[in-house]
PDB file of N, CA and C in Angstrom:
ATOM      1  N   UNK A   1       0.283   7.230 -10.178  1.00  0.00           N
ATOM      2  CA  UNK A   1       1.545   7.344  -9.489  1.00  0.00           C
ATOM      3  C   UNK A   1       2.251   5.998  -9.361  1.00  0.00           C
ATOM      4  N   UNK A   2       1.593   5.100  -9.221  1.00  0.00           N
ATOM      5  CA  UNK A   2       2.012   3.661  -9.269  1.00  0.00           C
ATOM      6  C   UNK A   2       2.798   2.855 -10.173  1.00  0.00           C
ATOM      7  N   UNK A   3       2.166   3.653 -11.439  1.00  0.00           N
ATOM      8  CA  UNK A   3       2.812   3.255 -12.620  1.00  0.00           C
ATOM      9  C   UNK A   3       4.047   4.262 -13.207  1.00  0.00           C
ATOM     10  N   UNK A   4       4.138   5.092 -12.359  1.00  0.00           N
ATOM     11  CA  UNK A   4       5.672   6.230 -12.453  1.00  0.00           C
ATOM     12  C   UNK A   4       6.544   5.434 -11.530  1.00  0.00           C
ATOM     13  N   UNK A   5       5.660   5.120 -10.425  1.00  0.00           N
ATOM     14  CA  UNK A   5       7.503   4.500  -9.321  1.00  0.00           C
ATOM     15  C   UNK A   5       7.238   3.240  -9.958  1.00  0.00           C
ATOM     16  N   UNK A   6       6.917   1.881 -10.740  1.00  0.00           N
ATOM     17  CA  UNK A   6       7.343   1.013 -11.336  1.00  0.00           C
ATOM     18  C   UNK A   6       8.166   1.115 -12.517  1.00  0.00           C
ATOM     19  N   UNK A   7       7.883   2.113 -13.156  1.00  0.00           N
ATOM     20  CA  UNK A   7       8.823   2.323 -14.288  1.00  0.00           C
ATOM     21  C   UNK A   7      10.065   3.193 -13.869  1.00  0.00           C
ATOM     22  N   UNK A   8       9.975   4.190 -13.021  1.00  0.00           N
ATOM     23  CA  UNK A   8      11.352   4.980 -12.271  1.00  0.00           C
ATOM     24  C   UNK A   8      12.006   3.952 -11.011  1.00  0.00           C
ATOM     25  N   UNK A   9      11.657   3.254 -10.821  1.00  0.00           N
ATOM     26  CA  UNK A   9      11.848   1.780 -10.117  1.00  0.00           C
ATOM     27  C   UNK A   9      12.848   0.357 -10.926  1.00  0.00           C
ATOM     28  N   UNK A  10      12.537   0.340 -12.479  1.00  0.00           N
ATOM     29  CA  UNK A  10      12.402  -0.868 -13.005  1.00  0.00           C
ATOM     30  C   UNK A  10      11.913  -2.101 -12.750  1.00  0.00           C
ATOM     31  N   UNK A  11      10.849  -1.780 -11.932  1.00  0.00           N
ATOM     32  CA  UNK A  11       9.856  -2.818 -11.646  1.00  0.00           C
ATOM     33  C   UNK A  11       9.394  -3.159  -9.925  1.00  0.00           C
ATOM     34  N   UNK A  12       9.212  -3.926  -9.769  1.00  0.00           N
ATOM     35  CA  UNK A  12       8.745  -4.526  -8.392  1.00  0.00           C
ATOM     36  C   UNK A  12       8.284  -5.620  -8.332  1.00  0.00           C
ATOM     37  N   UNK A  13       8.347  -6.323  -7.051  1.00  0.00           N
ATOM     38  CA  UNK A  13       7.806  -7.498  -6.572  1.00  0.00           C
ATOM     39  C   UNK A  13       6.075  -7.543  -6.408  1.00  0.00           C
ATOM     40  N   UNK A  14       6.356  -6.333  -5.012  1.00  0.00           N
ATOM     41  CA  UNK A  14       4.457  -6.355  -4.862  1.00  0.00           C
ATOM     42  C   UNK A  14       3.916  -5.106  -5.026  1.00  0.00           C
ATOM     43  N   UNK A  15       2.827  -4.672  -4.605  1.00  0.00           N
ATOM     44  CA  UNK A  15       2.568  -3.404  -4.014  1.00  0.00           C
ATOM     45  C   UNK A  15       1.804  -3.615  -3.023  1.00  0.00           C
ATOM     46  N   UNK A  16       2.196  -2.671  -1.945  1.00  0.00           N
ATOM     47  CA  UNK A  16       1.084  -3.141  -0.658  1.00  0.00           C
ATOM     48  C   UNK A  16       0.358  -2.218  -0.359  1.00  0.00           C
ATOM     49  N   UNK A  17      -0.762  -2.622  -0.107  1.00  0.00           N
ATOM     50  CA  UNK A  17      -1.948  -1.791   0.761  1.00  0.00           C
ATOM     51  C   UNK A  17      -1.898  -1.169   2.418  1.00  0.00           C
ATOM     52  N   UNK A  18      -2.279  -0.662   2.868  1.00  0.00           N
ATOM     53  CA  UNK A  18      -1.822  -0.341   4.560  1.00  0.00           C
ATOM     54  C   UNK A  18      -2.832   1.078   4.625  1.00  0.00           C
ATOM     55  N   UNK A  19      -3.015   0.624   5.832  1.00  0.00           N
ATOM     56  CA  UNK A  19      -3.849   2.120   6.438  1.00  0.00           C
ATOM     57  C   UNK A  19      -5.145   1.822   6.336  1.00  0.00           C
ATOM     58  N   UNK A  20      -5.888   2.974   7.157  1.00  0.00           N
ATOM     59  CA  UNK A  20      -7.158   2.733   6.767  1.00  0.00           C
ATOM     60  C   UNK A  20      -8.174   2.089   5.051  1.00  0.00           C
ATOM     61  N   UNK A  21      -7.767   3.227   4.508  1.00  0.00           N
ATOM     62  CA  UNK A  21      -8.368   2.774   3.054  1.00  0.00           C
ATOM     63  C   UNK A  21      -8.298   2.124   2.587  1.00  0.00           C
ATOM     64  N   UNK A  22      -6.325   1.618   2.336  1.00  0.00           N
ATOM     65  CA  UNK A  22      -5.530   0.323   2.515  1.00  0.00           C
ATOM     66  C   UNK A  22      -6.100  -0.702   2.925  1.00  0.00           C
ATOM     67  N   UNK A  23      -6.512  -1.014   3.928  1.00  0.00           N
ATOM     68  CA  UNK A  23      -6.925  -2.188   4.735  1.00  0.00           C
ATOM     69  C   UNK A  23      -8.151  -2.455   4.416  1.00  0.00           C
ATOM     70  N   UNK A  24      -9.037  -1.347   4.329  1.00  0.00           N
ATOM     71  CA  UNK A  24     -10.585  -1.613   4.518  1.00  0.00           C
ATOM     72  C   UNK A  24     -11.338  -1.278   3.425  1.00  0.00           C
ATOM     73  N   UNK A  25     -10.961  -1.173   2.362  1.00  0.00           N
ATOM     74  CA  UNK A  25     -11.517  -0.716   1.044  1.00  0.00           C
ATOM     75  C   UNK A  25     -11.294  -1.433  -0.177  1.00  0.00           C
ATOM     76  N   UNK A  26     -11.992  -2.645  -0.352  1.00  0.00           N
ATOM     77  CA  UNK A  26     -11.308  -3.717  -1.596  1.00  0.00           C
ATOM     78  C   UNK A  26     -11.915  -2.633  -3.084  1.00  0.00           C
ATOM     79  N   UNK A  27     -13.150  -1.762  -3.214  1.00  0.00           N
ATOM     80  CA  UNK A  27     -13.498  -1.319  -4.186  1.00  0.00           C
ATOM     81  C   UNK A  27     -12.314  -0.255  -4.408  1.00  0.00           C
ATOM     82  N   UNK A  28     -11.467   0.496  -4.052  1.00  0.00           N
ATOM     83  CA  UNK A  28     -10.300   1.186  -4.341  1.00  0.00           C
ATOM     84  C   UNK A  28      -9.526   0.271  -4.356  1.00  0.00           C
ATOM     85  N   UNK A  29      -9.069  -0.317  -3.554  1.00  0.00           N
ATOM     86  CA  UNK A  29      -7.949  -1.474  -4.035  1.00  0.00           C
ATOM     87  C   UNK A  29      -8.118  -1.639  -6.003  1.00  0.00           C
ATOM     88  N   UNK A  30      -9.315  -2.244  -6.158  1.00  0.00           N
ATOM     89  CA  UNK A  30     -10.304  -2.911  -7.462  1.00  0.00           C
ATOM     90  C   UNK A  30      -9.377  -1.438  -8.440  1.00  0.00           C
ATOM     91  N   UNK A  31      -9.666  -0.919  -8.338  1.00  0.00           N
ATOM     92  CA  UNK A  31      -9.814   0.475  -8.809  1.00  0.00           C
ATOM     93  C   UNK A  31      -8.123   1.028  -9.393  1.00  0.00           C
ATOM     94  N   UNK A  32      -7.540   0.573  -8.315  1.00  0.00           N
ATOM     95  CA  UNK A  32      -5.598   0.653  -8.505  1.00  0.00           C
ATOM     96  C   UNK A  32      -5.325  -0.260  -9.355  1.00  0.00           C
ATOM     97  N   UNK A  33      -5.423  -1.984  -8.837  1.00  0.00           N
ATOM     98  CA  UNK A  33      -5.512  -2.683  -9.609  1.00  0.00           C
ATOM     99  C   UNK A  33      -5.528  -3.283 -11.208  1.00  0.00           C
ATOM    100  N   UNK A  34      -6.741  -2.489 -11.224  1.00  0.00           N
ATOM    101  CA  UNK A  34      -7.333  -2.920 -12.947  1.00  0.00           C
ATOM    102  C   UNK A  34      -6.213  -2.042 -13.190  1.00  0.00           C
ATOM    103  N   UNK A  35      -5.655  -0.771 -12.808  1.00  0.00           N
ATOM    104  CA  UNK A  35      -4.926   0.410 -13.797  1.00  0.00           C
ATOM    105  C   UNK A  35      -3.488  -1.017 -13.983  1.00  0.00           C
ATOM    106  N   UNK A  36      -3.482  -1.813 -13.001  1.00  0.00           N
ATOM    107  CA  UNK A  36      -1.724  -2.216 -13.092  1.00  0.00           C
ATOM    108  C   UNK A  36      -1.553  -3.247 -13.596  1.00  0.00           C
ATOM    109  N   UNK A  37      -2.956  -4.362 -14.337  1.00  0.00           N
ATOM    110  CA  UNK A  37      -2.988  -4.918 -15.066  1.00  0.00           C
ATOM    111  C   UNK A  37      -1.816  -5.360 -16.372  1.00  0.00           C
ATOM    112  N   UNK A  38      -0.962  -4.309 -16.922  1.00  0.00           N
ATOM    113  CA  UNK A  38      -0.179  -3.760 -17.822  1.00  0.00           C
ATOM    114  C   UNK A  38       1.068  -4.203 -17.253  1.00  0.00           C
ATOM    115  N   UNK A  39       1.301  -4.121 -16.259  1.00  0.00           N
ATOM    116  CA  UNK A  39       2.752  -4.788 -15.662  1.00  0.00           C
ATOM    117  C   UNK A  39       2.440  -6.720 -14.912  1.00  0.00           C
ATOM    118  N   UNK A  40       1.307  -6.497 -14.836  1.00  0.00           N
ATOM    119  CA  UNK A  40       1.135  -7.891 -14.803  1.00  0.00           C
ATOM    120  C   UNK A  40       0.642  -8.775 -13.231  1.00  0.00           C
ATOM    121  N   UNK A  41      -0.268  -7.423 -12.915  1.00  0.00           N
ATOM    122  CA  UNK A  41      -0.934  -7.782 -11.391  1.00  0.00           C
ATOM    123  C   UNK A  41      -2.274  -8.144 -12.020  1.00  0.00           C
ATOM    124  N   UNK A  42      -2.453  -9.709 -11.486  1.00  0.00           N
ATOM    125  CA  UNK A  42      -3.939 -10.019 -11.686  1.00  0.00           C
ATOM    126  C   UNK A  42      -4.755  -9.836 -10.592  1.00  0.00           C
ATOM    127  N   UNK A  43      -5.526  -9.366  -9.937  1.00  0.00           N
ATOM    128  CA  UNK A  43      -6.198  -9.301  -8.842  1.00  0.00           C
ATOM    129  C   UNK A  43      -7.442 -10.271  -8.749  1.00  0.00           C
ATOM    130  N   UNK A  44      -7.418 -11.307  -7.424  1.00  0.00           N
ATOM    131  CA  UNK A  44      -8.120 -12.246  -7.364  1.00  0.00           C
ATOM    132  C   UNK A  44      -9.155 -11.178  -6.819  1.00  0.00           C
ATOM    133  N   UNK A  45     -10.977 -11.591  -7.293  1.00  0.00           N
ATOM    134  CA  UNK A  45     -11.294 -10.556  -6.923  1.00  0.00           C
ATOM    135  C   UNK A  45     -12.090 -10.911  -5.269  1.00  0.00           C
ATOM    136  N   UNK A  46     -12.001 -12.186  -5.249  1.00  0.00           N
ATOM    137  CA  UNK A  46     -12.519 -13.150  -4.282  1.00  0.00           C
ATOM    138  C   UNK A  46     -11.645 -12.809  -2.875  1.00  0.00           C
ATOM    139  N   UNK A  47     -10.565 -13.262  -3.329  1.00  0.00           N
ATOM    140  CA  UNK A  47      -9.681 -12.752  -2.101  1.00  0.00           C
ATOM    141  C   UNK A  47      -9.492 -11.315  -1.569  1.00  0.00           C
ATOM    142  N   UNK A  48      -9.748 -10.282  -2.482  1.00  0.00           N
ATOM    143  CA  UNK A  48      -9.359  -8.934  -2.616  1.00  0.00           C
ATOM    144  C   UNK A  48     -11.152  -8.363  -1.737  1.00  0.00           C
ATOM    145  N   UNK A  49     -11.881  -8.989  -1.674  1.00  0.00           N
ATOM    146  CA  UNK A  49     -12.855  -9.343  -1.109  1.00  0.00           C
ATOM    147  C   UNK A  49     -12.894  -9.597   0.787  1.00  0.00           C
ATOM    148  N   UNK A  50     -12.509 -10.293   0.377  1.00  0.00           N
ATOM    149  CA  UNK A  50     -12.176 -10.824   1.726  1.00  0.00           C
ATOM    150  C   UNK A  50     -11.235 -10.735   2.920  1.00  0.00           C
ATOM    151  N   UNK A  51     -10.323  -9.591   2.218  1.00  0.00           N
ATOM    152  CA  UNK A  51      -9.129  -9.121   2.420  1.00  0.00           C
ATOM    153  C   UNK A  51      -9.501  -7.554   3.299  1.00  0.00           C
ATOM    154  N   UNK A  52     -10.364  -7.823   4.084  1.00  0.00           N
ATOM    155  CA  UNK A  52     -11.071  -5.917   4.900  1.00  0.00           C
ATOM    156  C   UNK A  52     -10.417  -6.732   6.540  1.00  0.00           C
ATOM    157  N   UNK A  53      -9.165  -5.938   7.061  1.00  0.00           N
ATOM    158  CA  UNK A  53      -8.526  -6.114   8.168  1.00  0.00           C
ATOM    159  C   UNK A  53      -7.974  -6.787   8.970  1.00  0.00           C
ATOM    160  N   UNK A  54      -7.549  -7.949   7.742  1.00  0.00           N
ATOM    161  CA  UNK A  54      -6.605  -8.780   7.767  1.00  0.00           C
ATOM    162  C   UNK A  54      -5.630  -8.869   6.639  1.00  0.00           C
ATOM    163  N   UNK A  55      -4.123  -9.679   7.107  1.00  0.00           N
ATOM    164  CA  UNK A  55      -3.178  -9.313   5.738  1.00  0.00           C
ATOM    165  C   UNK A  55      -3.606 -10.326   5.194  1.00  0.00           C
ATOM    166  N   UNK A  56      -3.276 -10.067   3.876  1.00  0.00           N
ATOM    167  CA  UNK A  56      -3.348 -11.491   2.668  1.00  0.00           C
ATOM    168  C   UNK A  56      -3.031 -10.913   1.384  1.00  0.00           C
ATOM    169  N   UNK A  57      -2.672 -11.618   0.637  1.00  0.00           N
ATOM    170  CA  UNK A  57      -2.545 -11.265  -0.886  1.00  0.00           C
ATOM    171  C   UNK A  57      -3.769 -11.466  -1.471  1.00  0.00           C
ATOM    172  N   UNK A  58      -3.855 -10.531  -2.243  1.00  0.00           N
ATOM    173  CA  UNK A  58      -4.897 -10.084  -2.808  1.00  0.00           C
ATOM    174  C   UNK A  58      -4.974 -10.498  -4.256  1.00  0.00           C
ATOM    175  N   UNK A  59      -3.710 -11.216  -5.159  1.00  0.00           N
ATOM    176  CA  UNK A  59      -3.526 -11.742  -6.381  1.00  0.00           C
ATOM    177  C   UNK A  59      -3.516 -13.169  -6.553  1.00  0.00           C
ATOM    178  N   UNK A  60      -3.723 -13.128  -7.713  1.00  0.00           N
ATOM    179  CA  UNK A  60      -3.798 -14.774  -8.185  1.00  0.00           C
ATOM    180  C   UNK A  60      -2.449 -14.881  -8.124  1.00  0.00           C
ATOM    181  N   UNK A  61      -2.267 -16.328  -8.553  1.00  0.00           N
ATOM    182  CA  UNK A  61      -0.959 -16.707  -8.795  1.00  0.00           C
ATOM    183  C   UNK A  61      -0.284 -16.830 -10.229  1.00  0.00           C
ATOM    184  N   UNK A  62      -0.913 -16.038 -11.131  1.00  0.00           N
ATOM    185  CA  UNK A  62      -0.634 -16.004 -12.206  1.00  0.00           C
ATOM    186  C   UNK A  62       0.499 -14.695 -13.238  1.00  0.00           C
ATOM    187  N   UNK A  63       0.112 -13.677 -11.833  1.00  0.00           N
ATOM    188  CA  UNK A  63       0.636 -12.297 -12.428  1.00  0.00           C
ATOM    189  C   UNK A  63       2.365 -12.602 -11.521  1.00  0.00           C
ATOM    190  N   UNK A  64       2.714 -11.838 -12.514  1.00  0.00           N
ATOM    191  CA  UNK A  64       4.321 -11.232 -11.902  1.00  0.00           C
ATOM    192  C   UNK A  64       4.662  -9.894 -10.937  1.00  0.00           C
ATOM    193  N   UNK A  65       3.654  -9.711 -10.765  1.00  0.00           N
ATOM    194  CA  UNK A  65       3.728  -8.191  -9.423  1.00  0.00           C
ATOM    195  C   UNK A  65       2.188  -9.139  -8.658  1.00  0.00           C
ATOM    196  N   UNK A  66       2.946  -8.687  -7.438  1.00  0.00           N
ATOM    197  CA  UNK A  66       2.053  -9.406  -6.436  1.00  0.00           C
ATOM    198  C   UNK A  66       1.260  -7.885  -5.773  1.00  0.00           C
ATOM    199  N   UNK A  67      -0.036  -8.510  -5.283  1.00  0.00           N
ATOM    200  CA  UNK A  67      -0.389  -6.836  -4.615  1.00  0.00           C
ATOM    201  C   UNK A  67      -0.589  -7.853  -2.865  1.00  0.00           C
ATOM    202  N   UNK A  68      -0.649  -7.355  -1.716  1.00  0.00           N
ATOM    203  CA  UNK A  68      -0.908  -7.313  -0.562  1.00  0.00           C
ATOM    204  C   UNK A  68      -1.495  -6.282   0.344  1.00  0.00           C
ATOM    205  N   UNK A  69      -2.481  -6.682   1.180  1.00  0.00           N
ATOM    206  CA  UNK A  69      -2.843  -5.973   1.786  1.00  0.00           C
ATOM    207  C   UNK A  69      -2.081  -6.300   3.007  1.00  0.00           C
ATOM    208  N   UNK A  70      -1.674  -5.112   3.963  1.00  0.00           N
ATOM    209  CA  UNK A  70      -0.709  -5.528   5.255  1.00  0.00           C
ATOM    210  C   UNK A  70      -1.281  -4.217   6.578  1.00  0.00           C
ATOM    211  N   UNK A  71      -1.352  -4.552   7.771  1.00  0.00           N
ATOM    212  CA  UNK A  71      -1.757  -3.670   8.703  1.00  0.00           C
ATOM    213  C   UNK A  71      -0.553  -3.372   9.120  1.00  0.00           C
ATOM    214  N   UNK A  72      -1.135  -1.554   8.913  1.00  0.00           N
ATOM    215  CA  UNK A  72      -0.310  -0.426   9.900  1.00  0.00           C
ATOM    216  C   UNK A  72      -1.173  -0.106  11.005  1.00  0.00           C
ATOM    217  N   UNK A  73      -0.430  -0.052  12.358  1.00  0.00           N
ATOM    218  CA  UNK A  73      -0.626   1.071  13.261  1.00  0.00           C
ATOM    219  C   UNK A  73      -0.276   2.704  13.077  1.00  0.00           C
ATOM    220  N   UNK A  74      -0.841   3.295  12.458  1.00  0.00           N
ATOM    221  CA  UNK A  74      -0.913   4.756  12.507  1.00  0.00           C
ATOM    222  C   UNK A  74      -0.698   5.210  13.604  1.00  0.00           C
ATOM    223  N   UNK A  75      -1.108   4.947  14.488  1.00  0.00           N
ATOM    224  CA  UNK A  75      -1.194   5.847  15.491  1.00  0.00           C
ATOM    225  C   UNK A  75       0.303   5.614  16.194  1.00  0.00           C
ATOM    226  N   UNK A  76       1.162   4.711  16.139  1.00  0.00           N
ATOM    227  CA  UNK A  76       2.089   4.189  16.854  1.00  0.00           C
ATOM    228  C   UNK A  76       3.315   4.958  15.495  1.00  0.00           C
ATOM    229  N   UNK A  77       3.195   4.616  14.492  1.00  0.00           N
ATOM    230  CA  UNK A  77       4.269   5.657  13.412  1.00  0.00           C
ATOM    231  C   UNK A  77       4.252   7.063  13.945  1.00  0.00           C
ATOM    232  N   UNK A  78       2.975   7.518  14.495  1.00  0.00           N
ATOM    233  CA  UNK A  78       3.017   9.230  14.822  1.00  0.00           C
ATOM    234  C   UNK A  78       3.662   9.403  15.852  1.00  0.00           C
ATOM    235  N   UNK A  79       3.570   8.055  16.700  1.00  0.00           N
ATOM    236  CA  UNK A  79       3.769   8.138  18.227  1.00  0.00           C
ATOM    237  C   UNK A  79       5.115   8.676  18.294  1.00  0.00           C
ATOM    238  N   UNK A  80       5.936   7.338  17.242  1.00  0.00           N
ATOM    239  CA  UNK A  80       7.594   7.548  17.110  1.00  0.00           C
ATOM    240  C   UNK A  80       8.388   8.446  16.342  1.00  0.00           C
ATOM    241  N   UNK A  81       7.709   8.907  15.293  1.00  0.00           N
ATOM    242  CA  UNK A  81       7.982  10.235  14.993  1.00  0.00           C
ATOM    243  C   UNK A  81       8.106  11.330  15.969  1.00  0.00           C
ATOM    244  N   UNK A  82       6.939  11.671  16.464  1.00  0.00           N
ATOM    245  CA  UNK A  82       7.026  12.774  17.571  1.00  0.00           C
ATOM    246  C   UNK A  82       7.992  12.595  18.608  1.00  0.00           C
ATOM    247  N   UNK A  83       8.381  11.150  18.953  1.00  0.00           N
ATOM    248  CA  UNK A  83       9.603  10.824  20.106  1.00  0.00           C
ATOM    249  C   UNK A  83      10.795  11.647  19.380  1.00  0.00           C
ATOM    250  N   UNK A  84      10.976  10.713  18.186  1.00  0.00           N
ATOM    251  CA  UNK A  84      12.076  11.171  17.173  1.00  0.00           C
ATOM    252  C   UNK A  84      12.081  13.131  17.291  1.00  0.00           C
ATOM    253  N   UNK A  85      11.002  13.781  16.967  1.00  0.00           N
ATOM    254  CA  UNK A  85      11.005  15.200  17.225  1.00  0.00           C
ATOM    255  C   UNK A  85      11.950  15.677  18.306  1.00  0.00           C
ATOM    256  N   UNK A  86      11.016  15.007  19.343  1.00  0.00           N
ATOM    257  CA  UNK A  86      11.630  15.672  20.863  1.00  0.00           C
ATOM    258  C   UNK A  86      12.986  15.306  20.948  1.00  0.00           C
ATOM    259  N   UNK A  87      13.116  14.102  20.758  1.00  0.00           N
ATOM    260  CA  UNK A  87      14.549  13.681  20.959  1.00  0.00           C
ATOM    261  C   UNK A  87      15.383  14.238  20.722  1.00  0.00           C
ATOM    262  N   UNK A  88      15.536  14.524  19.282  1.00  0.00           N
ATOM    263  CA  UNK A  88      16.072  15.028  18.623  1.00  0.00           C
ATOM    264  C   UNK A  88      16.198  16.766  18.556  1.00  0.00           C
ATOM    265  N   UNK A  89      15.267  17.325  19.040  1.00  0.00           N
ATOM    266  CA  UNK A  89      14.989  18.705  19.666  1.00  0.00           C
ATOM    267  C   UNK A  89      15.046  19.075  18.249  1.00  0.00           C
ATOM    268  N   UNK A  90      14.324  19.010  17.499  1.00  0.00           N
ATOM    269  CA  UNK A  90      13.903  19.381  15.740  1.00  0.00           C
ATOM    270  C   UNK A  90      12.469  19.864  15.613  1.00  0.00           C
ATOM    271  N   UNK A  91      12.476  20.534  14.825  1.00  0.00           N
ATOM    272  CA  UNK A  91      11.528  20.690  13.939  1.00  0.00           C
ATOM    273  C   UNK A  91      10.759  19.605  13.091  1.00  0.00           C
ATOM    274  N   UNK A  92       9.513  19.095  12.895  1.00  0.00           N
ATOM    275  CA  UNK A  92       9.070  17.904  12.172  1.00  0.00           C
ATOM    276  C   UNK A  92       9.638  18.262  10.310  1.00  0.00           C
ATOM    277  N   UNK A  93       9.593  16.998  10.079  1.00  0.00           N
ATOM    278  CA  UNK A  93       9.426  17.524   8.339  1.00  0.00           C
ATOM    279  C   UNK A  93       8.046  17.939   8.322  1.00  0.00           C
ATOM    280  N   UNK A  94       8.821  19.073   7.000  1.00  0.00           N
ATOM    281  CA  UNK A  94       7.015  19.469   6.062  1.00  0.00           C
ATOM    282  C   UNK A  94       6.123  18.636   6.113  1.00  0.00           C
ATOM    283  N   UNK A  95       4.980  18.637   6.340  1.00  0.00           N
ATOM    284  CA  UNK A  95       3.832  17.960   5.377  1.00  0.00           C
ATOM    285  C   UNK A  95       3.220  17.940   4.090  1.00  0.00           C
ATOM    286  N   UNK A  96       3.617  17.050   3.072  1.00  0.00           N
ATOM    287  CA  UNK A  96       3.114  17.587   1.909  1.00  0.00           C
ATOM    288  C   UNK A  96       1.871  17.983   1.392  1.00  0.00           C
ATOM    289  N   UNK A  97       1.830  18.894   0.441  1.00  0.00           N
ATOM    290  CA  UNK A  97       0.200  18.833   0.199  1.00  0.00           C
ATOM    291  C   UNK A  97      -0.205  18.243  -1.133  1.00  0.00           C
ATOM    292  N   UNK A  98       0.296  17.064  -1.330  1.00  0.00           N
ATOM    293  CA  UNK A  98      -0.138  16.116  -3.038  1.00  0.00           C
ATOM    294  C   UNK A  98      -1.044  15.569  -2.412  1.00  0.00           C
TER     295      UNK A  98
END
C-alpha cells in the first residue's frame, strides 16, 4: 500500500511510524522498509533498533525518503473524535474493514 500512495502521491518526504506496532516493533518496521528500498529509503538498522518508544528517524542519511518513527496517543484521537460525535449530534464514520 505504501508503494500505491507514493506513486498516486508523486512521491514523499518521509513515512512515519505511530501507534502501537508503529512505535514498538522495529522487525515490521524492517519488513516495510526493505519493500521501499526502490524509491530510495535506506533504513539504518541500528537506529531502527533503538527506535521502540521514542521518536527518531530511523534512516541513514543517504536515501531520499526519510522513514520516522513518531508517538501517538490513541486513546486521546478517540477521546476527540467521540467529543466531535456528540458535539456535533452525528453519527461516527464507518469503520473500515481493510
Amino acid at each position: 500500500y505504501v508503494g500505491a500512495f507514493l506513486a498516486a502521491l508523486g512521491g514523499a518526504q518521509a513515512v512515519v511510524f505511530g501507534g502501537g506496532i508503529g512505535e514498538n516493533s522495529p522487525p515490521i518496521r524492517v519488513r516495510i522498509c526493505e519493500r521501499l528500498a526502490w524509491f530510495g529509503l535506506h533504513l539504518d538498522v541500528a537506529k531502527n533498533t533503538a527506535a521502540v518508544g521514542v521518536e527518531a528517524r530511523i534512516t541513514d542519511d543517504t536515501g531520499r525518503l526519510q522513514a520516522w518513527v513518531v508517538g501517538v496517543d490513541e486513546s486521546v484521537l478517540v477521546a476527540e473524535q467521540t467529543a466531535l460525535v456528540i458535539e456535533n449530534n452525528t453519527q461516527p464514520p464507518p469503520i473500515s474493514k481493510a
